[in-house]
PDB file of N, CA and C in Angstrom:
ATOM      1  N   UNK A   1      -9.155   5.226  10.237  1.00  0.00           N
ATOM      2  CA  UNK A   1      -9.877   4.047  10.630  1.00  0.00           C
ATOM      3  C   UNK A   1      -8.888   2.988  11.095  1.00  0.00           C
ATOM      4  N   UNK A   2      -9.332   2.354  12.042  1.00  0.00           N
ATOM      5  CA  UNK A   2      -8.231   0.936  11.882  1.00  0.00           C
ATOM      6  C   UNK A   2      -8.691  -0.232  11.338  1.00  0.00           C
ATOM      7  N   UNK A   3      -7.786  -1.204  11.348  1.00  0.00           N
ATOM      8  CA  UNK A   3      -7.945  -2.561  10.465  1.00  0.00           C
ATOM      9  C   UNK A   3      -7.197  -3.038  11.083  1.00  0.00           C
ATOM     10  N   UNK A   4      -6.829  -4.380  10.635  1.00  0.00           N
ATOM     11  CA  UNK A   4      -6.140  -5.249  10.974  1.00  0.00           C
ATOM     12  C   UNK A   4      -5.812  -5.732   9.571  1.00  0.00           C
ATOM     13  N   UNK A   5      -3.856  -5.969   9.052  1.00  0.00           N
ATOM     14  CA  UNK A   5      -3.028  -5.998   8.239  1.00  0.00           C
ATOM     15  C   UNK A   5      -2.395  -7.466   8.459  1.00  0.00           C
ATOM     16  N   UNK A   6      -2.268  -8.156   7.693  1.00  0.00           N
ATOM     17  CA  UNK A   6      -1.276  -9.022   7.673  1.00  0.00           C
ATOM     18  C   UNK A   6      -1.534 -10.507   7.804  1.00  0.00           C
ATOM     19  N   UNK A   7      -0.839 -11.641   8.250  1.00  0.00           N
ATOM     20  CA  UNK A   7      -1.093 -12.855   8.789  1.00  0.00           C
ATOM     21  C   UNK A   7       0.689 -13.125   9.432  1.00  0.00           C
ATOM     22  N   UNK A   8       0.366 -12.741  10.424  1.00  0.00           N
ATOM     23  CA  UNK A   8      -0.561 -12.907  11.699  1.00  0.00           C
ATOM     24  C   UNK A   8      -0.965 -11.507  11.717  1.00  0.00           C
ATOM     25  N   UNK A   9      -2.285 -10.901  11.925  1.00  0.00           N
ATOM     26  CA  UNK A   9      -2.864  -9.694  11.523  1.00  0.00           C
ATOM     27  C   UNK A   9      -2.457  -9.113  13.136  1.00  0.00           C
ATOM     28  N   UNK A  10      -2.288  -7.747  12.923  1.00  0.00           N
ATOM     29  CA  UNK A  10      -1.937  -6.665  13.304  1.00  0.00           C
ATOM     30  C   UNK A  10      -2.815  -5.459  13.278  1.00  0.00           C
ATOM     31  N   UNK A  11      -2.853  -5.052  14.741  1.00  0.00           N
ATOM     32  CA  UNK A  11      -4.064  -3.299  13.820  1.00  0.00           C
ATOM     33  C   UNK A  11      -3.198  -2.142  13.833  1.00  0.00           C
ATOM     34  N   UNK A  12      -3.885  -1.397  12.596  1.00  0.00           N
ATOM     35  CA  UNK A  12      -3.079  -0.707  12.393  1.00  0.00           C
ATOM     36  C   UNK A  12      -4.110   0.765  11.952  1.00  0.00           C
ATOM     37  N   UNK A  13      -3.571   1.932  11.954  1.00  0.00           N
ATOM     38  CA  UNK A  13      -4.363   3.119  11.560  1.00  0.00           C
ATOM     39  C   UNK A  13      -4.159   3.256  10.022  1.00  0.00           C
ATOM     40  N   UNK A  14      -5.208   3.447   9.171  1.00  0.00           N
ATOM     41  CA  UNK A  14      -5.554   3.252   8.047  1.00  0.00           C
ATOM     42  C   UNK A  14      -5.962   4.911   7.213  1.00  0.00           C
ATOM     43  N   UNK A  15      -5.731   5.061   6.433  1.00  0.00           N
ATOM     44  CA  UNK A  15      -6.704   6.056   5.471  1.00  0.00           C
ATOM     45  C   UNK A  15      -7.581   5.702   4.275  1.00  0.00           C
ATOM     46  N   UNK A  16      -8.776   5.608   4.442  1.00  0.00           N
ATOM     47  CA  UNK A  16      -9.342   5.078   3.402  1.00  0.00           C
ATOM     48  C   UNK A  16      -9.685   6.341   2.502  1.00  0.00           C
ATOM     49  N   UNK A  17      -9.419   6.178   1.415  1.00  0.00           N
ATOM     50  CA  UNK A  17      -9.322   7.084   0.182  1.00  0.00           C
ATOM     51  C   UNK A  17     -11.021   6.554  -0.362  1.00  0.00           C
ATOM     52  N   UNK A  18     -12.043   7.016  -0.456  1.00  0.00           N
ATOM     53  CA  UNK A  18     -13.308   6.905  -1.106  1.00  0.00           C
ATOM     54  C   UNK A  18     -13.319   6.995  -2.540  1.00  0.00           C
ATOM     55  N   UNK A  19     -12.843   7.825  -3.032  1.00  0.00           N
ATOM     56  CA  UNK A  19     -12.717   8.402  -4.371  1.00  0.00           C
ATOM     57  C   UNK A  19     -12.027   6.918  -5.214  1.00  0.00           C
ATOM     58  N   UNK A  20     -11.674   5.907  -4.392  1.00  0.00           N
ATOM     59  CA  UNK A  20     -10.449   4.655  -5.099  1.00  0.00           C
ATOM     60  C   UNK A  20     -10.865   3.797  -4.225  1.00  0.00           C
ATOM     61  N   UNK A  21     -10.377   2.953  -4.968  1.00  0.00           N
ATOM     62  CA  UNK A  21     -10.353   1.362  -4.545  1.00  0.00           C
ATOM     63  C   UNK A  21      -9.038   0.978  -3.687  1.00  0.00           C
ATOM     64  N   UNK A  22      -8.640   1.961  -2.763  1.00  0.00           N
ATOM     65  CA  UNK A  22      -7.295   1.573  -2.548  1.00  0.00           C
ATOM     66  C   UNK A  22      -7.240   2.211  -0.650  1.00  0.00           C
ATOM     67  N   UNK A  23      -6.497   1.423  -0.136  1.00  0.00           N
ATOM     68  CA  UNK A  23      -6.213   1.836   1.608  1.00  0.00           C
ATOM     69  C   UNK A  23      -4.733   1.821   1.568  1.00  0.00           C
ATOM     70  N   UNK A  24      -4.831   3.286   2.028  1.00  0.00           N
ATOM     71  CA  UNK A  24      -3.418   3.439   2.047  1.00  0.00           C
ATOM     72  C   UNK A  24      -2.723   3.080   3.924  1.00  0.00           C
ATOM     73  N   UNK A  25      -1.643   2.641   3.720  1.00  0.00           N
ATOM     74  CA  UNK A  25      -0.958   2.622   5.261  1.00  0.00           C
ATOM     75  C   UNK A  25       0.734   2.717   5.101  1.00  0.00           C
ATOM     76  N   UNK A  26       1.393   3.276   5.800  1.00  0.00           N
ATOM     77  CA  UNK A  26       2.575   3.498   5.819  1.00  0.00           C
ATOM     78  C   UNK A  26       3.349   2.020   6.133  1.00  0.00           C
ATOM     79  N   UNK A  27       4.167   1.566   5.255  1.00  0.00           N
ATOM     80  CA  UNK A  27       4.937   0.872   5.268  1.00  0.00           C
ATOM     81  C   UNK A  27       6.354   0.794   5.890  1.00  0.00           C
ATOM     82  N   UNK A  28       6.922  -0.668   6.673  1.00  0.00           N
ATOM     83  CA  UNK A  28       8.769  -0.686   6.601  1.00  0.00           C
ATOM     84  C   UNK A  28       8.821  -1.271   5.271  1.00  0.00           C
ATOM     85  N   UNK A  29      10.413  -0.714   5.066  1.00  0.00           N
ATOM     86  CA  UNK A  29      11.233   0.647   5.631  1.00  0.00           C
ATOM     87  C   UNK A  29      10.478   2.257   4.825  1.00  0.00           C
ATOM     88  N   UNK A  30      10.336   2.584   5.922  1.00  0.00           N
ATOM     89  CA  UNK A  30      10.138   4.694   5.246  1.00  0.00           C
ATOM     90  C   UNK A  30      10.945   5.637   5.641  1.00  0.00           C
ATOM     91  N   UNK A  31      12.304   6.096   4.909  1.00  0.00           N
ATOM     92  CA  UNK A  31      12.754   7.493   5.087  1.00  0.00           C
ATOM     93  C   UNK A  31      12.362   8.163   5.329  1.00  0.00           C
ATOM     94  N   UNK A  32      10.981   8.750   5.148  1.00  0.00           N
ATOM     95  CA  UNK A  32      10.547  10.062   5.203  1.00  0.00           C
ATOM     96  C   UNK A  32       9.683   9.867   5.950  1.00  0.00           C
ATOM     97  N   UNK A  33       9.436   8.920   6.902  1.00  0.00           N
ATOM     98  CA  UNK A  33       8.446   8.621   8.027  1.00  0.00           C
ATOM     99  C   UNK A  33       8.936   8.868   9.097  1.00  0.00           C
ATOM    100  N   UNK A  34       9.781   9.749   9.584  1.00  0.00           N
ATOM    101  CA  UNK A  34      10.506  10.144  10.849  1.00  0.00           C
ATOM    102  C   UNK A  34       8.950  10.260  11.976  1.00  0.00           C
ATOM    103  N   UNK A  35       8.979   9.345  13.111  1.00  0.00           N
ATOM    104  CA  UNK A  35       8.566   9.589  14.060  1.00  0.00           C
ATOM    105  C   UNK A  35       7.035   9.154  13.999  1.00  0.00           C
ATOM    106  N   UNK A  36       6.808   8.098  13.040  1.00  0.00           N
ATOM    107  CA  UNK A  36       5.805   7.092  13.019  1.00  0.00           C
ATOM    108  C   UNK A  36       5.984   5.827  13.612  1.00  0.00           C
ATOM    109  N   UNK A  37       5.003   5.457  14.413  1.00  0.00           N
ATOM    110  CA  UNK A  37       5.414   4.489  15.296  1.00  0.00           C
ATOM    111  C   UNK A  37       4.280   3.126  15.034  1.00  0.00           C
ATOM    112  N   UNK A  38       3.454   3.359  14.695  1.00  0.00           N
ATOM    113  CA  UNK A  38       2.491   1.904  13.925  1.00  0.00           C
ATOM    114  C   UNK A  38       2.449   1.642  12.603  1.00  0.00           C
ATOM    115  N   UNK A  39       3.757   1.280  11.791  1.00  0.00           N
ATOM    116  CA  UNK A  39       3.792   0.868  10.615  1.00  0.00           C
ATOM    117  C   UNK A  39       3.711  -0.576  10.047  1.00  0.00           C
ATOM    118  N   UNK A  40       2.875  -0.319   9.111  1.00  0.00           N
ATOM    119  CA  UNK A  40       3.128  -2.038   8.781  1.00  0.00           C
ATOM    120  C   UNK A  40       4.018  -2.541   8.153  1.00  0.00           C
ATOM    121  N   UNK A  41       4.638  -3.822   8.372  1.00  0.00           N
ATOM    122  CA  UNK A  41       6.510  -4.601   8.360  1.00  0.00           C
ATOM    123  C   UNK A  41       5.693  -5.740   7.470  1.00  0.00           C
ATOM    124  N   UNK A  42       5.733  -5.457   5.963  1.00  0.00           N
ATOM    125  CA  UNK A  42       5.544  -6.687   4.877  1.00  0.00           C
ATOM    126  C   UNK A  42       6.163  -7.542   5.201  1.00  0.00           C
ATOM    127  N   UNK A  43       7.512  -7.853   5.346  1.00  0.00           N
ATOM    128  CA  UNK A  43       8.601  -8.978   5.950  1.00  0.00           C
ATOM    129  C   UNK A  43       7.630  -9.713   7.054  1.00  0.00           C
ATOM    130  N   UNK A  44       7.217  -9.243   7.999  1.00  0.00           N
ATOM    131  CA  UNK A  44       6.575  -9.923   9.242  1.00  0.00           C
ATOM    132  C   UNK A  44       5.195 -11.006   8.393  1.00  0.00           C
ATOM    133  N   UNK A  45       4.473 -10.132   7.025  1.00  0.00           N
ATOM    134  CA  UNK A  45       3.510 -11.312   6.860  1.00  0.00           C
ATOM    135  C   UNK A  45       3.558 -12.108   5.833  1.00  0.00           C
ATOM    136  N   UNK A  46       2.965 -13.338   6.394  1.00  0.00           N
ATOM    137  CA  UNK A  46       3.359 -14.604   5.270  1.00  0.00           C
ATOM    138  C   UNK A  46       2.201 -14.108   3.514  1.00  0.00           C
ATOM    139  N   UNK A  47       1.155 -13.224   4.084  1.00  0.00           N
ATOM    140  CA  UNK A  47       0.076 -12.848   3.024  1.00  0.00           C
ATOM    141  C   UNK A  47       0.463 -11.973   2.129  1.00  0.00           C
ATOM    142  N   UNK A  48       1.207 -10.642   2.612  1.00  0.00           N
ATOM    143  CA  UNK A  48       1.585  -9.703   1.907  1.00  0.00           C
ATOM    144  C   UNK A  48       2.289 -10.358   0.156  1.00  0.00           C
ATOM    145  N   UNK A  49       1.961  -9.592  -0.749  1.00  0.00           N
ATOM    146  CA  UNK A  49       2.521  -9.844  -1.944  1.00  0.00           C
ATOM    147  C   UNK A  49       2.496  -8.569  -3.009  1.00  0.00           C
ATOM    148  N   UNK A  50       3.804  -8.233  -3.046  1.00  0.00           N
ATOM    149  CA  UNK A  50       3.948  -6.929  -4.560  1.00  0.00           C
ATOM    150  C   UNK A  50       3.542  -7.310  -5.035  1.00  0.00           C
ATOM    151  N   UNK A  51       3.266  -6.748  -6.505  1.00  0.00           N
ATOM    152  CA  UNK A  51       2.383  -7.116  -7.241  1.00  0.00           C
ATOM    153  C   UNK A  51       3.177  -7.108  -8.645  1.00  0.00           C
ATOM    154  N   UNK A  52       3.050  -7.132  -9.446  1.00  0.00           N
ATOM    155  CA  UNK A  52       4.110  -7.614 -10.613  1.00  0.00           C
ATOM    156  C   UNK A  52       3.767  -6.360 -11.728  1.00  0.00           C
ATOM    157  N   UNK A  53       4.471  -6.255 -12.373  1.00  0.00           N
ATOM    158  CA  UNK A  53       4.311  -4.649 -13.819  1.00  0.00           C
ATOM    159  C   UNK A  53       3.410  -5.710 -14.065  1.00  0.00           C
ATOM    160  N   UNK A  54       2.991  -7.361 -14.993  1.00  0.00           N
ATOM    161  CA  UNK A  54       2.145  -7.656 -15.778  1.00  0.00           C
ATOM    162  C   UNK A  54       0.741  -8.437 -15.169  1.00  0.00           C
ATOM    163  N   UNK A  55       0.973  -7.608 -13.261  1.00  0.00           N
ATOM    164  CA  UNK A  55      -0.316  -8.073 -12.789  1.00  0.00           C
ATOM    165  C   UNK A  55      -1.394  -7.614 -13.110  1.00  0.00           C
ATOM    166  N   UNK A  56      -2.752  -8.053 -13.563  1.00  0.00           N
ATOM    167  CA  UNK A  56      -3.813  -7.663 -13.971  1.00  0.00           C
ATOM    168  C   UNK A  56      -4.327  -6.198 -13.181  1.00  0.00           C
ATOM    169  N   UNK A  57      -4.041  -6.474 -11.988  1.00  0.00           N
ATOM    170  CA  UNK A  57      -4.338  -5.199 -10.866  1.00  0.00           C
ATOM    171  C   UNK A  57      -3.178  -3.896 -11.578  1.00  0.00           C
ATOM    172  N   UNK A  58      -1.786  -4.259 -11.917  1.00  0.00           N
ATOM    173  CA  UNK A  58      -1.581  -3.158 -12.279  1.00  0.00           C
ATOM    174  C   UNK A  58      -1.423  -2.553 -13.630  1.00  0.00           C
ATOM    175  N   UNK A  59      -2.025  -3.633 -14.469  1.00  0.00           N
ATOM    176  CA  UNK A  59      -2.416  -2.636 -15.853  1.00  0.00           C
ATOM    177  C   UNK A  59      -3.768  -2.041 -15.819  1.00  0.00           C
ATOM    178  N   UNK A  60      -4.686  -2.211 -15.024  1.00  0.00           N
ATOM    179  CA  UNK A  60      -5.812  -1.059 -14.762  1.00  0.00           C
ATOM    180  C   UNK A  60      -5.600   0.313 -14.209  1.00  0.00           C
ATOM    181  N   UNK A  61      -4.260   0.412 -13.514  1.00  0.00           N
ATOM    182  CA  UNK A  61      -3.818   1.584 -12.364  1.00  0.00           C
ATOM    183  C   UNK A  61      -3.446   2.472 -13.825  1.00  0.00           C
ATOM    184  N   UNK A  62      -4.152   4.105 -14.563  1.00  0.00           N
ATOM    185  CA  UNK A  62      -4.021   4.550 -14.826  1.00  0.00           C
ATOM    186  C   UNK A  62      -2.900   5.175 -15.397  1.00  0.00           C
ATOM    187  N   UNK A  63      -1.935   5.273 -14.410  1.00  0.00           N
ATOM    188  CA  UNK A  63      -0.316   6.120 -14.243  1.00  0.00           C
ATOM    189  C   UNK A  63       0.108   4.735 -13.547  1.00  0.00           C
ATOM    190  N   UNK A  64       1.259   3.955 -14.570  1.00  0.00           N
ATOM    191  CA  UNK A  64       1.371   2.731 -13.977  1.00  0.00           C
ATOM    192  C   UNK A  64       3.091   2.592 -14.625  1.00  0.00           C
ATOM    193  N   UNK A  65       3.966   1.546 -13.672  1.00  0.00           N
ATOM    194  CA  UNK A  65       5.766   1.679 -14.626  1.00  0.00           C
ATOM    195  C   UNK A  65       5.923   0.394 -14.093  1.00  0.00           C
ATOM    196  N   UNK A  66       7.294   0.054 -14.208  1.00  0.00           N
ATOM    197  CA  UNK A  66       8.257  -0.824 -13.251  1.00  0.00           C
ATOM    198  C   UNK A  66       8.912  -0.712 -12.931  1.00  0.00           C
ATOM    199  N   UNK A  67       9.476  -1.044 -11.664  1.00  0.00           N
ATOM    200  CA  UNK A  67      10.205  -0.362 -10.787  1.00  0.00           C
ATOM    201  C   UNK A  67      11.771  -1.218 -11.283  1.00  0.00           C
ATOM    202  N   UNK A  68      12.759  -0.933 -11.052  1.00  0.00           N
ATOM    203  CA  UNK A  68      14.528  -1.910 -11.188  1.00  0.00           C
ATOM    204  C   UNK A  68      13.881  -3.668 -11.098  1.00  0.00           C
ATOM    205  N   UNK A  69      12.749  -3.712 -10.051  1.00  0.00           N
ATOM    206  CA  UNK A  69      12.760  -5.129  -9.811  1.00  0.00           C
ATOM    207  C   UNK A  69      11.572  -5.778 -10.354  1.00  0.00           C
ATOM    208  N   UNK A  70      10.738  -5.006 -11.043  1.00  0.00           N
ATOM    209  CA  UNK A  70       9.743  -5.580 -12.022  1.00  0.00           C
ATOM    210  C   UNK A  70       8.287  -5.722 -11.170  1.00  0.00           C
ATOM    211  N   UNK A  71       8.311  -4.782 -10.180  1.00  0.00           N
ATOM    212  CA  UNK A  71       6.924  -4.641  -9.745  1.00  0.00           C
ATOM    213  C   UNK A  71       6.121  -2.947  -9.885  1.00  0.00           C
ATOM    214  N   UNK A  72       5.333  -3.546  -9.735  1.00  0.00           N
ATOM    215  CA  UNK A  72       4.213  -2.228  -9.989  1.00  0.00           C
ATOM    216  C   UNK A  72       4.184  -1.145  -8.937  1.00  0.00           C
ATOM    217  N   UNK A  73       4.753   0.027  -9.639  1.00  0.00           N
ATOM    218  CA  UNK A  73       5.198   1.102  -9.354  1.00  0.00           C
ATOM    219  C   UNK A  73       3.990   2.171 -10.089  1.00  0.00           C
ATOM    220  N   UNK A  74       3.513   2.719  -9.397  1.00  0.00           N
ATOM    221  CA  UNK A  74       2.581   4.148  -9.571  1.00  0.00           C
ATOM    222  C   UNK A  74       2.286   5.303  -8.804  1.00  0.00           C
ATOM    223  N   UNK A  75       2.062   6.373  -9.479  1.00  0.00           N
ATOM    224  CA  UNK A  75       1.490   7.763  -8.780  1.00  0.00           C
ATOM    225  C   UNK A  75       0.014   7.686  -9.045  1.00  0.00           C
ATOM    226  N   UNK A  76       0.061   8.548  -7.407  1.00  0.00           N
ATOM    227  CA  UNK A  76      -1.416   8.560  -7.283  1.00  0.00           C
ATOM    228  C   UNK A  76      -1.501   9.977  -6.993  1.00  0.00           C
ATOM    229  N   UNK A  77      -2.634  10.917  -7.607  1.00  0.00           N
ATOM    230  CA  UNK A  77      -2.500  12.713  -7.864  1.00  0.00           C
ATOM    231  C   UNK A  77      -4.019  12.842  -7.174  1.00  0.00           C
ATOM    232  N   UNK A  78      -3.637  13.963  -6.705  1.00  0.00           N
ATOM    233  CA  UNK A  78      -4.473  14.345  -5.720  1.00  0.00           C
ATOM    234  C   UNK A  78      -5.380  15.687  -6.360  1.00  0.00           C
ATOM    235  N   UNK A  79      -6.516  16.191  -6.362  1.00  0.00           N
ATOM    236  CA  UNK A  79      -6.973  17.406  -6.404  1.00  0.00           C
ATOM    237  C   UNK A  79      -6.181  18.675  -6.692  1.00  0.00           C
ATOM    238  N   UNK A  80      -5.377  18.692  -5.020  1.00  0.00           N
ATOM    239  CA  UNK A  80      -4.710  19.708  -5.137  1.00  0.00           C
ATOM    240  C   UNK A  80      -3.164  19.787  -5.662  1.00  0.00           C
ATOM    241  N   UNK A  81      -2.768  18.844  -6.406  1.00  0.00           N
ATOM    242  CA  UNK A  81      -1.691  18.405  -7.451  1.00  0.00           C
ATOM    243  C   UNK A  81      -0.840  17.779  -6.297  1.00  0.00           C
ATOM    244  N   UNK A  82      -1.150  17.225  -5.355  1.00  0.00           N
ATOM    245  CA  UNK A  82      -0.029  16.534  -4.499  1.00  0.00           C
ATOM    246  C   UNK A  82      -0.047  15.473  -4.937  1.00  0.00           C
ATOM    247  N   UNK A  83       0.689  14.279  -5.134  1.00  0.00           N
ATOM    248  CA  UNK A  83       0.737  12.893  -5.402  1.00  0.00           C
ATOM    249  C   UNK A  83       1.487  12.309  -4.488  1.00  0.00           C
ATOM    250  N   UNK A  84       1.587  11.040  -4.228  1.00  0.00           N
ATOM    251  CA  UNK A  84       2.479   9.399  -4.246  1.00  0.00           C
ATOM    252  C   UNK A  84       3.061   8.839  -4.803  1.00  0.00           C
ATOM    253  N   UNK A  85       4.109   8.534  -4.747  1.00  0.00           N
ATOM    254  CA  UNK A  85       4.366   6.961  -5.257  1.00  0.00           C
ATOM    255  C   UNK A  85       4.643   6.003  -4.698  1.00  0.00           C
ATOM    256  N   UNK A  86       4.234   4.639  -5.293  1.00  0.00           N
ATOM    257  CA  UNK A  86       4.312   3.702  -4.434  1.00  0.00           C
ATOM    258  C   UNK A  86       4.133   2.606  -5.447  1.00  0.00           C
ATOM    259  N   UNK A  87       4.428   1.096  -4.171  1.00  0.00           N
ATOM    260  CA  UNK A  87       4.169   0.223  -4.779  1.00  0.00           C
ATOM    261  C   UNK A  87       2.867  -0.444  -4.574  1.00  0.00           C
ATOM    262  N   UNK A  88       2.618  -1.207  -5.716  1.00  0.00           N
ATOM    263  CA  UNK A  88       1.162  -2.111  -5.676  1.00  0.00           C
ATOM    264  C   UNK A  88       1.264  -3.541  -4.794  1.00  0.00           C
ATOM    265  N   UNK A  89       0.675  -3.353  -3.849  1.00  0.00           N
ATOM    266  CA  UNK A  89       0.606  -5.034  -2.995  1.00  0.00           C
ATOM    267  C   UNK A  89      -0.395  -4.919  -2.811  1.00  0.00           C
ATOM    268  N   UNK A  90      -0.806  -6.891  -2.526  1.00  0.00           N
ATOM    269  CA  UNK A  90      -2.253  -7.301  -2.375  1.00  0.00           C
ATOM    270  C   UNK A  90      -1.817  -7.893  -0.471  1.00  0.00           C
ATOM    271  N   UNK A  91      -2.883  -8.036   0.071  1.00  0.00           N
ATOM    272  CA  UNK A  91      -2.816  -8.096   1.714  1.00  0.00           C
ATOM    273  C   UNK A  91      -4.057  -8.767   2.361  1.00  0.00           C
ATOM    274  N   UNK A  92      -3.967  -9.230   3.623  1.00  0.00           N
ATOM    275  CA  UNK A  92      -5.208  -9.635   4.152  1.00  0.00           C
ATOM    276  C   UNK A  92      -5.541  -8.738   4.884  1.00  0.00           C
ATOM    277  N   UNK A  93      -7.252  -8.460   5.275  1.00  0.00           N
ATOM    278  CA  UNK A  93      -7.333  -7.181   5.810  1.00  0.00           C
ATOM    279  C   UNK A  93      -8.563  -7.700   6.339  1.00  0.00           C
ATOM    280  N   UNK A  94      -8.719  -6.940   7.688  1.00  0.00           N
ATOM    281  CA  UNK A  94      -9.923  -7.232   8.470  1.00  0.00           C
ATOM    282  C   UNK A  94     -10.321  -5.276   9.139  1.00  0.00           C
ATOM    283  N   UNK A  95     -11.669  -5.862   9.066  1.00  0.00           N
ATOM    284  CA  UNK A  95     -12.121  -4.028   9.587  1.00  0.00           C
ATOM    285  C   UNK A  95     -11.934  -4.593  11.278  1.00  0.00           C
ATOM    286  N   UNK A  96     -11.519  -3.531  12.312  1.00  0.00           N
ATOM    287  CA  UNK A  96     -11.670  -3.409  13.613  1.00  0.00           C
ATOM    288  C   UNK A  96     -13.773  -3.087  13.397  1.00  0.00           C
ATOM    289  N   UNK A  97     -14.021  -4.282  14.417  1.00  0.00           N
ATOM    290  CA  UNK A  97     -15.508  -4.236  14.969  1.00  0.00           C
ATOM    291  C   UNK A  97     -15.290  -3.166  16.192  1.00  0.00           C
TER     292      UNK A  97
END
């Protein structure tokens, strides 16, 4: 799906996960993103914000840690035992009409 990310918002291609409360999108910087070319650059928005180990959002996240710098770090497991990890940020978000 797309959306629009950020302030100053940006569109961007999205995966919305149904099963969760959560939209995933590939972030800068990604190593392992060789040859993705619409990522969203947190640095670029003034909205973007990690989210903290004692943010309310991430003591509900099931499988939840802290990362060296004290933000909310979790895996997310899939059906077929594949997972994520990542970090927890909050964002402004608009659906593409």
């Amino acid at each position: 799906m797309k959306l629009s990310l950020g302030t100053p918002s940006h569109l961007y291609w999205a995966t919305l996960v149904t099963v969760s409360n959560l939209i995933w999108t590939m972030c800068r910087p990604c190593d392992s993103c060789s040859g993705q070319t619409s990522m969203f650059d947190p640095l670029q928005s003034s909205t973007y914000k990690s989210q903290t180990c004692s943010a309310s959002s991430c003591m509900e996240l099931p499988i939840h840690g802290c990362t060296i710098n004290q933000l909310c770090g979790f895996i997310y497991s899939y059906e077929d035992k594949s997972f994520v990890e990542v970090i927890l940020a909050s964002e402004t978000l608009l659906f593409d009409n």
